[in-house]
PDB file of N, CA and C in Angstrom:
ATOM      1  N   UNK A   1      -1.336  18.335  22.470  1.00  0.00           N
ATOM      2  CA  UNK A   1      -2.719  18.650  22.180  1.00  0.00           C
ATOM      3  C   UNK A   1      -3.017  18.470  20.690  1.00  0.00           C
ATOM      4  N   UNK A   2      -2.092  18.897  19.816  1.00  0.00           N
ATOM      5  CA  UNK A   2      -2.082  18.980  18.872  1.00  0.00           C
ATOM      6  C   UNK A   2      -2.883  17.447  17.672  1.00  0.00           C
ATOM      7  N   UNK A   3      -2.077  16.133  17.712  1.00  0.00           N
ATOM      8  CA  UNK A   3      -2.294  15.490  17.890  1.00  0.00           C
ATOM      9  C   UNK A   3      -3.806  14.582  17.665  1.00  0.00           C
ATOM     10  N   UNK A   4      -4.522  14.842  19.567  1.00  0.00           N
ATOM     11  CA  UNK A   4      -6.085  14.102  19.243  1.00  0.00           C
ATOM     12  C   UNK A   4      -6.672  15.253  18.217  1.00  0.00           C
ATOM     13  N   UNK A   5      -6.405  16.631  18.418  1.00  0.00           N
ATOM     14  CA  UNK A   5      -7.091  17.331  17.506  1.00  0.00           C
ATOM     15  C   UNK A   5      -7.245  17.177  16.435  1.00  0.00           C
ATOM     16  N   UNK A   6      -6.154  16.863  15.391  1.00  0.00           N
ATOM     17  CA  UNK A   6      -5.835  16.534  14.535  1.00  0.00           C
ATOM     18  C   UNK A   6      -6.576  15.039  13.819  1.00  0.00           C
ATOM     19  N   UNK A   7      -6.532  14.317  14.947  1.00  0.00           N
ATOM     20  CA  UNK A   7      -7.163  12.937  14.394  1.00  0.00           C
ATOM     21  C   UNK A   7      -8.476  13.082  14.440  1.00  0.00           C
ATOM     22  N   UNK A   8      -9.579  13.912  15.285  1.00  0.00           N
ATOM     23  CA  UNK A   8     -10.778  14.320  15.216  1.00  0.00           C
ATOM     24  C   UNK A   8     -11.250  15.038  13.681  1.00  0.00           C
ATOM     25  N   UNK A   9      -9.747  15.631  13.390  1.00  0.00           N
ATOM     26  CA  UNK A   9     -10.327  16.783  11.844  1.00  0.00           C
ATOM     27  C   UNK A   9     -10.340  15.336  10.767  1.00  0.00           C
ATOM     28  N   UNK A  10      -9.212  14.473  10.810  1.00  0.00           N
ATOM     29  CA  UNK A  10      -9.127  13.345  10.261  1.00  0.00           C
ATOM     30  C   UNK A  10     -10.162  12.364  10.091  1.00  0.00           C
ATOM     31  N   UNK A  11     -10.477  12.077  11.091  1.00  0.00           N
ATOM     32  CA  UNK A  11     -12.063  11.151  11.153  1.00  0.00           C
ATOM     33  C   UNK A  11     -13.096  12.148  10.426  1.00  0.00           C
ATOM     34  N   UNK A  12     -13.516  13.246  10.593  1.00  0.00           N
ATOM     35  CA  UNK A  12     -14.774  13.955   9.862  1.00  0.00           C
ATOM     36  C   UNK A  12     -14.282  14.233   8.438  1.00  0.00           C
ATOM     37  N   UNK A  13     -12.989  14.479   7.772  1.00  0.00           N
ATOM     38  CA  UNK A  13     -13.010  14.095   6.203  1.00  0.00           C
ATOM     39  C   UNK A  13     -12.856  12.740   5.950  1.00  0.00           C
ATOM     40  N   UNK A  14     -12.664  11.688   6.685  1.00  0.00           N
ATOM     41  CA  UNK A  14     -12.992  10.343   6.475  1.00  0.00           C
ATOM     42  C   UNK A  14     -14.126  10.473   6.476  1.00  0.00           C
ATOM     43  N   UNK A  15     -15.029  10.369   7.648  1.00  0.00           N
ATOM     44  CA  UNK A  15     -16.605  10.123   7.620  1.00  0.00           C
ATOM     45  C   UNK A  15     -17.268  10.918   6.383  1.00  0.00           C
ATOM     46  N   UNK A  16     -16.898  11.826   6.020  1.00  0.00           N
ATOM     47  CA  UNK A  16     -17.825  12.884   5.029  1.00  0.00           C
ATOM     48  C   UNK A  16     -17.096  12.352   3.597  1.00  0.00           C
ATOM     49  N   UNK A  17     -16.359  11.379   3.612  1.00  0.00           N
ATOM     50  CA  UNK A  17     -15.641  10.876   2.225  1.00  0.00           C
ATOM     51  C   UNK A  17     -15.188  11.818   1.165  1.00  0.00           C
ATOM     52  N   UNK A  18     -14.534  12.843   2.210  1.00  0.00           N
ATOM     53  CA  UNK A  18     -13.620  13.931   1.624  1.00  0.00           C
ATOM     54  C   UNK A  18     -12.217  13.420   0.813  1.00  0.00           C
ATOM     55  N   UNK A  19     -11.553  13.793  -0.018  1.00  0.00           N
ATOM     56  CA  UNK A  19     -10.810  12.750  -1.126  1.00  0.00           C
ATOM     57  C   UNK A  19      -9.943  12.948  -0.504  1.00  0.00           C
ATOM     58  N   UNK A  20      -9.195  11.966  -0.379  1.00  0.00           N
ATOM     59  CA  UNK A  20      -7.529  11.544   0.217  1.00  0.00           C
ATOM     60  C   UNK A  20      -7.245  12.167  -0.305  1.00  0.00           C
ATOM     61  N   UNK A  21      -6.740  12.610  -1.751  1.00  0.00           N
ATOM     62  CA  UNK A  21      -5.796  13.019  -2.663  1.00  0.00           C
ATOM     63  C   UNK A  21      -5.951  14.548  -2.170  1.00  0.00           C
ATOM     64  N   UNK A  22      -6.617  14.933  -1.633  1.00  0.00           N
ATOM     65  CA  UNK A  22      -7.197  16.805  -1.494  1.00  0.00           C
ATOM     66  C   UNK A  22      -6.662  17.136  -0.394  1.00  0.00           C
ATOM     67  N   UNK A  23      -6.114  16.128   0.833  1.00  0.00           N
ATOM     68  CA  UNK A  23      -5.648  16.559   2.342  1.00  0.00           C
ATOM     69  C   UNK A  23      -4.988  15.795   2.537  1.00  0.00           C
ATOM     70  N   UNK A  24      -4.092  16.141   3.552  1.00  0.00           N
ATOM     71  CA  UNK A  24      -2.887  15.296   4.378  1.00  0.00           C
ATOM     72  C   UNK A  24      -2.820  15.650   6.146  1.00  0.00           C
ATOM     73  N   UNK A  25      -2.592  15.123   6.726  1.00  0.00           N
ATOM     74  CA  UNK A  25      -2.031  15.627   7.901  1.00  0.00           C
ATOM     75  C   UNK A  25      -0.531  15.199   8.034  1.00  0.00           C
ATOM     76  N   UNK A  26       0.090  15.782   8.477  1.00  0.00           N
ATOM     77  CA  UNK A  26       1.305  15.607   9.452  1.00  0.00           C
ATOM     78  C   UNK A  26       1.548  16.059  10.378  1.00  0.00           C
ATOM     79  N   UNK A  27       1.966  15.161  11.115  1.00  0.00           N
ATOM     80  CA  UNK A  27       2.934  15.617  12.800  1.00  0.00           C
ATOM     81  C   UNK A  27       4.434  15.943  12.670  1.00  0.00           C
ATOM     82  N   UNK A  28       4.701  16.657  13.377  1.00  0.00           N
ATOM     83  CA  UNK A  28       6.592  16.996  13.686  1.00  0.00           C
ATOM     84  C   UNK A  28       6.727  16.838  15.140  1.00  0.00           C
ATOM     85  N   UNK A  29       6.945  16.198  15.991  1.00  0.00           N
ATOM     86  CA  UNK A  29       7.004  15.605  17.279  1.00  0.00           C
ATOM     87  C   UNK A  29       8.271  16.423  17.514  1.00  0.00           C
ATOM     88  N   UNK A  30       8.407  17.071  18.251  1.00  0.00           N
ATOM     89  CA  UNK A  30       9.267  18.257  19.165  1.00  0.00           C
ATOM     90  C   UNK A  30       9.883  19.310  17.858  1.00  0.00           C
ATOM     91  N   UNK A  31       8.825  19.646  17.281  1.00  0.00           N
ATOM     92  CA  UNK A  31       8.828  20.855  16.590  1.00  0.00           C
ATOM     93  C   UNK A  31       7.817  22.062  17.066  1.00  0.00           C
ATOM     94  N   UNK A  32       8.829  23.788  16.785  1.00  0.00           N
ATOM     95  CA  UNK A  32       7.528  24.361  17.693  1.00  0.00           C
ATOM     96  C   UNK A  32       6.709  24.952  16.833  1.00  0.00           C
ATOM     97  N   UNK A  33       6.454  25.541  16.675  1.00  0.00           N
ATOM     98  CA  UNK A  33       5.538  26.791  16.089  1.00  0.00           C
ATOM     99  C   UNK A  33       6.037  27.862  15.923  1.00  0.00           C
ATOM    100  N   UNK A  34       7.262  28.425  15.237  1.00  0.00           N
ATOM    101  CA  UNK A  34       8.188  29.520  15.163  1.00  0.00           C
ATOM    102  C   UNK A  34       8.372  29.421  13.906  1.00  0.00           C
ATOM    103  N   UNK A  35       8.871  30.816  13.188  1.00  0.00           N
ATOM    104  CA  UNK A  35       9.711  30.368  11.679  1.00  0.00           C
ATOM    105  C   UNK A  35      10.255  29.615  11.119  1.00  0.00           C
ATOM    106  N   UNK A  36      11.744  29.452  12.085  1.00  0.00           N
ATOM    107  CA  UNK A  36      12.911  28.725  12.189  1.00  0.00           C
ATOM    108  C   UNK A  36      12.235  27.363  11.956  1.00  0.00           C
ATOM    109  N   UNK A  37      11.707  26.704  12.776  1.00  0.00           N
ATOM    110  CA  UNK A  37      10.475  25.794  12.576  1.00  0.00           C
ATOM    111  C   UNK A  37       9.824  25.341  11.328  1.00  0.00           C
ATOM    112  N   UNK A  38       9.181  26.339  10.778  1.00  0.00           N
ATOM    113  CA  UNK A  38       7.905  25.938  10.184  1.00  0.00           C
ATOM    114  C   UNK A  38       9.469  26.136   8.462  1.00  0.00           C
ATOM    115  N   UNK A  39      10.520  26.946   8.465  1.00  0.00           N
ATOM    116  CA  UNK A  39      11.094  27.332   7.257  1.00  0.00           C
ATOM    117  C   UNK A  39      12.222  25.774   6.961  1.00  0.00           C
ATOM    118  N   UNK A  40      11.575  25.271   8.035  1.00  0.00           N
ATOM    119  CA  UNK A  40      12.532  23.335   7.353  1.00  0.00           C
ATOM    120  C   UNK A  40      11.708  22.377   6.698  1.00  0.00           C
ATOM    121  N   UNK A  41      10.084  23.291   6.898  1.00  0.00           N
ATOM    122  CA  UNK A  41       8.970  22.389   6.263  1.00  0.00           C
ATOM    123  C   UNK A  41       8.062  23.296   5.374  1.00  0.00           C
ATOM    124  N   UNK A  42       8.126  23.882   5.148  1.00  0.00           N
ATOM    125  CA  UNK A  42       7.810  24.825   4.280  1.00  0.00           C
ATOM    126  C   UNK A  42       7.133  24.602   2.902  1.00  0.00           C
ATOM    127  N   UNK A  43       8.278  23.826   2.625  1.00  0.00           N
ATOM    128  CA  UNK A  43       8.022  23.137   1.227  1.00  0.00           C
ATOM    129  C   UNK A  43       6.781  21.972   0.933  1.00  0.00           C
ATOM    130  N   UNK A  44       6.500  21.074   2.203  1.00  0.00           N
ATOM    131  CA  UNK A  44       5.805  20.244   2.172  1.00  0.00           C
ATOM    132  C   UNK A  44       4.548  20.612   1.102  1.00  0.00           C
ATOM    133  N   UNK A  45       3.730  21.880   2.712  1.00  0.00           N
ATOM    134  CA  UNK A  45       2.438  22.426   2.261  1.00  0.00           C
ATOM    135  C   UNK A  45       2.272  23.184   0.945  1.00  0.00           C
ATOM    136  N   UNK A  46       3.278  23.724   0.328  1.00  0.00           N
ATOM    137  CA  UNK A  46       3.584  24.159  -0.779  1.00  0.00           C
ATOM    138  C   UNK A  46       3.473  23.517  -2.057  1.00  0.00           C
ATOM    139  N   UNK A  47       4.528  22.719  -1.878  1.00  0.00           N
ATOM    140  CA  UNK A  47       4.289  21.770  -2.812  1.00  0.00           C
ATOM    141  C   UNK A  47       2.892  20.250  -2.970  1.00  0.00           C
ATOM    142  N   UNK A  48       2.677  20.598  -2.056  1.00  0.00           N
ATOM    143  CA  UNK A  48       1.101  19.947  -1.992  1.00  0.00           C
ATOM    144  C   UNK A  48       0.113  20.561  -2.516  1.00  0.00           C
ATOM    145  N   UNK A  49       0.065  22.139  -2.180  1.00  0.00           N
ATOM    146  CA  UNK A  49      -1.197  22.711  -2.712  1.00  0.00           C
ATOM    147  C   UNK A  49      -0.717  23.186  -4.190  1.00  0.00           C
ATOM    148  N   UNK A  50       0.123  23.274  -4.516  1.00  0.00           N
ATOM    149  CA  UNK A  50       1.054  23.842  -5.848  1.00  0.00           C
ATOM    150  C   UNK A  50       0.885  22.728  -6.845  1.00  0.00           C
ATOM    151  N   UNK A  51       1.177  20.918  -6.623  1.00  0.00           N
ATOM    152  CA  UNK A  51       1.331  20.240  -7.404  1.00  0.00           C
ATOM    153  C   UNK A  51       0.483  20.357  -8.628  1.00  0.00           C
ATOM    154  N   UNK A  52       1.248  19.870  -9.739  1.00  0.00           N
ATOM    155  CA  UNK A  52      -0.081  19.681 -10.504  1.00  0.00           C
ATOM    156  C   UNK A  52      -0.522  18.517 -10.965  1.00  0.00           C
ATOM    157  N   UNK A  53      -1.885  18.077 -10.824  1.00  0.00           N
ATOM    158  CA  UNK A  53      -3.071  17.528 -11.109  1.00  0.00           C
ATOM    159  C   UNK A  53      -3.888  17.564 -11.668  1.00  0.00           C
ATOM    160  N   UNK A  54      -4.965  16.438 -12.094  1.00  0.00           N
ATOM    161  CA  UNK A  54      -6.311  16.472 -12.589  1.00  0.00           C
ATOM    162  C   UNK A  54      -7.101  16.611 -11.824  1.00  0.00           C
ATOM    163  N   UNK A  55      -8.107  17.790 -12.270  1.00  0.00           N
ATOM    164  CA  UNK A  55      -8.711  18.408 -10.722  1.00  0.00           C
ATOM    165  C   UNK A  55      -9.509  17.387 -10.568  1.00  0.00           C
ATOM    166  N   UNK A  56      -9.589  17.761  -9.455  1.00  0.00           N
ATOM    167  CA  UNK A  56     -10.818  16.342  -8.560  1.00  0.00           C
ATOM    168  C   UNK A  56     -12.023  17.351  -8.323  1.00  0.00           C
ATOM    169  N   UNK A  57     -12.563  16.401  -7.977  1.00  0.00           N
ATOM    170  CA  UNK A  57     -14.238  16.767  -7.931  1.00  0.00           C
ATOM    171  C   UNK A  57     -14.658  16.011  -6.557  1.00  0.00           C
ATOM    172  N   UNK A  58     -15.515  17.118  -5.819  1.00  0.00           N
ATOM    173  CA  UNK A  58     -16.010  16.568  -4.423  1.00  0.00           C
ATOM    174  C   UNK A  58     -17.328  15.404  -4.616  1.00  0.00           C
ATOM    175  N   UNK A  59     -17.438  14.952  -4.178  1.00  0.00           N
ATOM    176  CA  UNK A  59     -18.616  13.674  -4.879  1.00  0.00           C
ATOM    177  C   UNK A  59     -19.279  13.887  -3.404  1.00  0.00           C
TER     178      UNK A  59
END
């Protein structure tokens, strides 16, 4: 399910020319939704919203 949902949120910050650099998606294909889980990726979302940058501006 996960998935088309995902590509629907994808298309409306495309269409609304929301900045690449500000969002990501990823999939984990037979990963569940548990700690154990989410504590091998952890770092991703972290270090995404953590990095540092020149702030962007929504246009």
């Amino acid at each position: 399910m996960y998935p088309k949902l995902q590509a629907q949120i994808d298309d409306l910050f495309m269409a609304h020319k929301y900045p690449a650099k500000l969002w990501q998606s990823q999939y984990f294909p037979g990963e569940d939704h548990t700690e154990n889980a989410w504590s091998k990726r952890l770092h991703i979302p972290l270090e995404f919203m953590f990095r540092k940058t020149k702030q962007a501006t929504v246009e």
